[in-house]
Structures are given as C-alpha cells and as structure tokens.
Protein backbone atom coordinates (compact mmCIF):
# COMPACT_ATOMS: atom_id res chain seq x y z
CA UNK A 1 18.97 10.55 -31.94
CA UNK A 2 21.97 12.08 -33.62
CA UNK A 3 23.40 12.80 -30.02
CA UNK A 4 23.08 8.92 -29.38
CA UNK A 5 24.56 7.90 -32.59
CA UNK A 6 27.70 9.52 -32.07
CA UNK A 7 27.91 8.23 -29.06
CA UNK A 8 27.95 5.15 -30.31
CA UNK A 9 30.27 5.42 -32.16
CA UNK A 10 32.53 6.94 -30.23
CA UNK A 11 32.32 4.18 -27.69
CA UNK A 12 33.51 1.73 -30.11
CA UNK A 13 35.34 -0.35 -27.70
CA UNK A 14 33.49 -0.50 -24.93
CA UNK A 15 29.70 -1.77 -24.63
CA UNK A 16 27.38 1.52 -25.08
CA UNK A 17 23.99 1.88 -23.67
CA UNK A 18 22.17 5.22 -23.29
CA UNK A 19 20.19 5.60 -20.29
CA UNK A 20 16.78 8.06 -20.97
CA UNK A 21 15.25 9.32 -17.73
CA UNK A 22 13.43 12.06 -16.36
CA UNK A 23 14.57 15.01 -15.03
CA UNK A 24 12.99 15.52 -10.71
CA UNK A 25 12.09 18.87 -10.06
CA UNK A 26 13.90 18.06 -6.36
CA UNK A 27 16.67 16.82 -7.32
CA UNK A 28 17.50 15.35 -3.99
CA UNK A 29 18.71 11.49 -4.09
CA UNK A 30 19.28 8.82 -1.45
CA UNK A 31 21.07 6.06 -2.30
CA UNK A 32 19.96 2.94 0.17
CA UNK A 33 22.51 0.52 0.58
CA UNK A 34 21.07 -3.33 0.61
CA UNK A 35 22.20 -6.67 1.39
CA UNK A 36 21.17 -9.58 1.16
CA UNK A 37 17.83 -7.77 0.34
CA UNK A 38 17.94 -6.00 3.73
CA UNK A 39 18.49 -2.22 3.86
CA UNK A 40 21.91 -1.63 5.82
CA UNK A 41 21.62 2.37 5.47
CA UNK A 42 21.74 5.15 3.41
CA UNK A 43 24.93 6.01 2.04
CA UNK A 44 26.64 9.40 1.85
CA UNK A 45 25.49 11.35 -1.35
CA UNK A 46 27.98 14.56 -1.99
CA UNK A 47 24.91 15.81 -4.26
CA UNK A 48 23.62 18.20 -1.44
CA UNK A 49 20.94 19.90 -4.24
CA UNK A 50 17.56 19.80 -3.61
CA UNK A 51 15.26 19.59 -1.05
CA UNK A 52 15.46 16.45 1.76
CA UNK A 53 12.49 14.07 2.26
CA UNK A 54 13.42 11.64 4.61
CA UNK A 55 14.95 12.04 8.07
CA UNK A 56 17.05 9.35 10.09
CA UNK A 57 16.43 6.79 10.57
CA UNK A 58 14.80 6.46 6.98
CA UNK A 59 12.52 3.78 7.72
CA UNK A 60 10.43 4.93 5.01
CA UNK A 61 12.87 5.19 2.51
CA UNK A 62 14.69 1.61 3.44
CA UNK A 63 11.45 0.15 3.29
CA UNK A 64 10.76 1.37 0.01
CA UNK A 65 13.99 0.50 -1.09
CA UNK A 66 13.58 -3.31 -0.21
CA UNK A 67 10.17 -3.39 -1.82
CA UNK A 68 11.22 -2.24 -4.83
CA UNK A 69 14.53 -4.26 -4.88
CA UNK A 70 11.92 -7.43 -4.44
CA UNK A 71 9.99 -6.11 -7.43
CA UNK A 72 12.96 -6.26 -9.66
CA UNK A 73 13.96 -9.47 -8.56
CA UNK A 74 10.15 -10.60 -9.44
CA UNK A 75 10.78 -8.99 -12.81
CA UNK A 76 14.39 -10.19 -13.39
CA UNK A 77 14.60 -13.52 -11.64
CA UNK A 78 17.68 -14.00 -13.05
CA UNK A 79 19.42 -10.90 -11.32
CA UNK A 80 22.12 -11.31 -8.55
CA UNK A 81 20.50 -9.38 -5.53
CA UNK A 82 21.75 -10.91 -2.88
CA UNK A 83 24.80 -9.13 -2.84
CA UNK A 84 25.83 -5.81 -2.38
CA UNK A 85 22.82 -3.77 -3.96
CA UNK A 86 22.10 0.03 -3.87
CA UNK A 87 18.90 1.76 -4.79
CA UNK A 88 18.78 5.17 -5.99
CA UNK A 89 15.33 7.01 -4.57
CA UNK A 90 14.17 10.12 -5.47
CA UNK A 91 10.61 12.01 -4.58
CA UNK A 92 8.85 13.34 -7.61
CA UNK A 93 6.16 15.84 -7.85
CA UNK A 94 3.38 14.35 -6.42
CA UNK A 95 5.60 13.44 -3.69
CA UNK A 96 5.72 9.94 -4.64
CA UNK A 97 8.95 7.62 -4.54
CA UNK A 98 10.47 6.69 -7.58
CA UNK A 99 13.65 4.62 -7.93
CA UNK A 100 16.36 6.46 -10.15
CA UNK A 101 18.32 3.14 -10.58
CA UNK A 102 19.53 -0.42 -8.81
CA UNK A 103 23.23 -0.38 -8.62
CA UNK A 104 25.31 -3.26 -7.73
CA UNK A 105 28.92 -4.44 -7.87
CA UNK A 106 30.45 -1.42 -8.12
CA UNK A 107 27.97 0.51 -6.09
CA UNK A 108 29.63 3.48 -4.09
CA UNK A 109 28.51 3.21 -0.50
CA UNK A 110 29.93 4.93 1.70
CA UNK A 111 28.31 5.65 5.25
CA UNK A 112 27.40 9.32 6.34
CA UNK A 113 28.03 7.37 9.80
CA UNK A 114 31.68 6.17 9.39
CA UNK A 115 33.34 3.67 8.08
CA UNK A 116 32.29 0.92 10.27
CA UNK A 117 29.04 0.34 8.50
CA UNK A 118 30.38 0.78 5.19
CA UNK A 119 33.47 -2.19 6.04
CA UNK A 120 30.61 -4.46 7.84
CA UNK A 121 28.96 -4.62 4.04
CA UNK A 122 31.96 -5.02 2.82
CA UNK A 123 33.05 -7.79 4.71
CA UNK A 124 29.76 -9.79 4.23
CA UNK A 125 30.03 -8.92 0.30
CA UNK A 126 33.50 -11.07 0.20
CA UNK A 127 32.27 -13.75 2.41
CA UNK A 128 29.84 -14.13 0.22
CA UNK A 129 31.27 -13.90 -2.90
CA UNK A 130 33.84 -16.61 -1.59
CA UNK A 131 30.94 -18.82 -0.69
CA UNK A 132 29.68 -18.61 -4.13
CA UNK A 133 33.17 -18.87 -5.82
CA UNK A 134 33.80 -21.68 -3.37
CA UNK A 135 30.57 -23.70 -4.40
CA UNK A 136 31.33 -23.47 -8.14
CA UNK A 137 34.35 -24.69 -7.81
CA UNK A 138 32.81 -27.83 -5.46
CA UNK A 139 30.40 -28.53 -7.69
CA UNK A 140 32.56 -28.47 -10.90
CA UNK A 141 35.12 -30.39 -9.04
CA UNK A 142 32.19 -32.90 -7.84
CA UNK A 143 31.06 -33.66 -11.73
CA UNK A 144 34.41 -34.19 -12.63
CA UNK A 145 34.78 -36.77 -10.17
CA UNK A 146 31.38 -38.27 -10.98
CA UNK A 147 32.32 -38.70 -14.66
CA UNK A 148 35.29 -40.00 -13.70
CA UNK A 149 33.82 -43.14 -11.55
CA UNK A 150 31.11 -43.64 -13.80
C-alpha cells in the first residue's frame, strides 16, 4: 500500500491508476488484434518468454478473443469497441484462457505478417473515426438548424 501511495503522489499531474494482476507461470502473451469486433490477427509480441499455446492460424485464440471482447461490451455497454481493439490472452495453469487486458486507441499492433495487415486496420480505424467525427458534426449542425427554424 505504501508502494501505491507514493506512486500517487508522484504522479501528481497525470491521472494514476494501479493495475493489480496475477503473475502466469507461462508467461507467454498474444495480443489479438480486433475490429469492428472481428479478430484481424495476432500481432507481433517482442516478449518471446514462455512457452507458445496457439499455432497459426489461431482460430482458437481469435475466437476467444471476440468472445470475450463481447463480454466486456455486455458488461460495459458504454465502451467504444468497434474500433481498433486488442486483447491480451494468456494460458494459465490449468491451461485455461485468461485475458490479461482490452487495449484500444493506442493499442500497438503490429503484424508478425507485414505491414499490409497492420495498414488495412489502420485504414478502416480512420475511416471510421471520420464517419463518427463526421456524424457529430451533422447532427450538431442539424439541431442548430432546427432551433433556428423553429
């Protein structure tokens, strides 16, 4: 708790949080890239420690990755997951899946298969942040105009 507290405070100007998880015995990781709620693929993960559980083409892992991605967004309705999203799997003990975390806007995801699948997300995560910037400003445009005949 001490540990935390001076944290805290020496994080003054920024917004602290302390994140308390366990540690995996394997501490192998894959890191499932998402869009749109559909797995793209499985980004590259310099963290070669540990011992691999899933072999391309990952269905197992991508479909574990959209399932819980679709729990969260049960859980926290009010969460923007139809964008870029990346979940963070790791295998524990009992050989289970566990998610590590959900990561979104800045999300590192870089292929292990080139660039062309990493720029393909990136493409469709500015067309759609356009779209959604572009509809705000309709709509906000569209009450203004309302008021102003009314």
């Amino acid at each position: 708790m001490d540990k935390i507290e001076i944290q805290y405070n020496d994080l003054s100007d920024s917004i602290p949080y302390t994140m308390i998880q366990p540690t995996m015995r394997n501490k192998k990781e894959y890191k499932v890239v998402l869009f749109n709620r559909e797995p793209k693929y499985v980004a590259h993960n310099a963290n070669l420690m540990g011992t691999g559980f899933s072999r391309y083409p990952h269905h197992e892992i991508m479909n574990f990755a959209a399932h819980a991605l679709n729990e969260f967004s049960l859980a926290c309705p009010f969460a923007m997951v139809n964008s870029l999203m990346r979940v963070d799997i790791f295998q524990n003990k009992s050989n289970k899946l566990v998610v590590n975390e959900f990561e979104s806007l800045e999300a590192d995801h870089h292929s292990n298969y080139g660039t062309q699948r990493k720029d393909a997300v990136d493409f469709q995560v500015k067309d759609y942040y356009e779209r959604v910037l572009s509809d705000l400003v309709d709509e906000k445009f569209i009450r203004y105009k309302y008021r102003c005949l009314h």
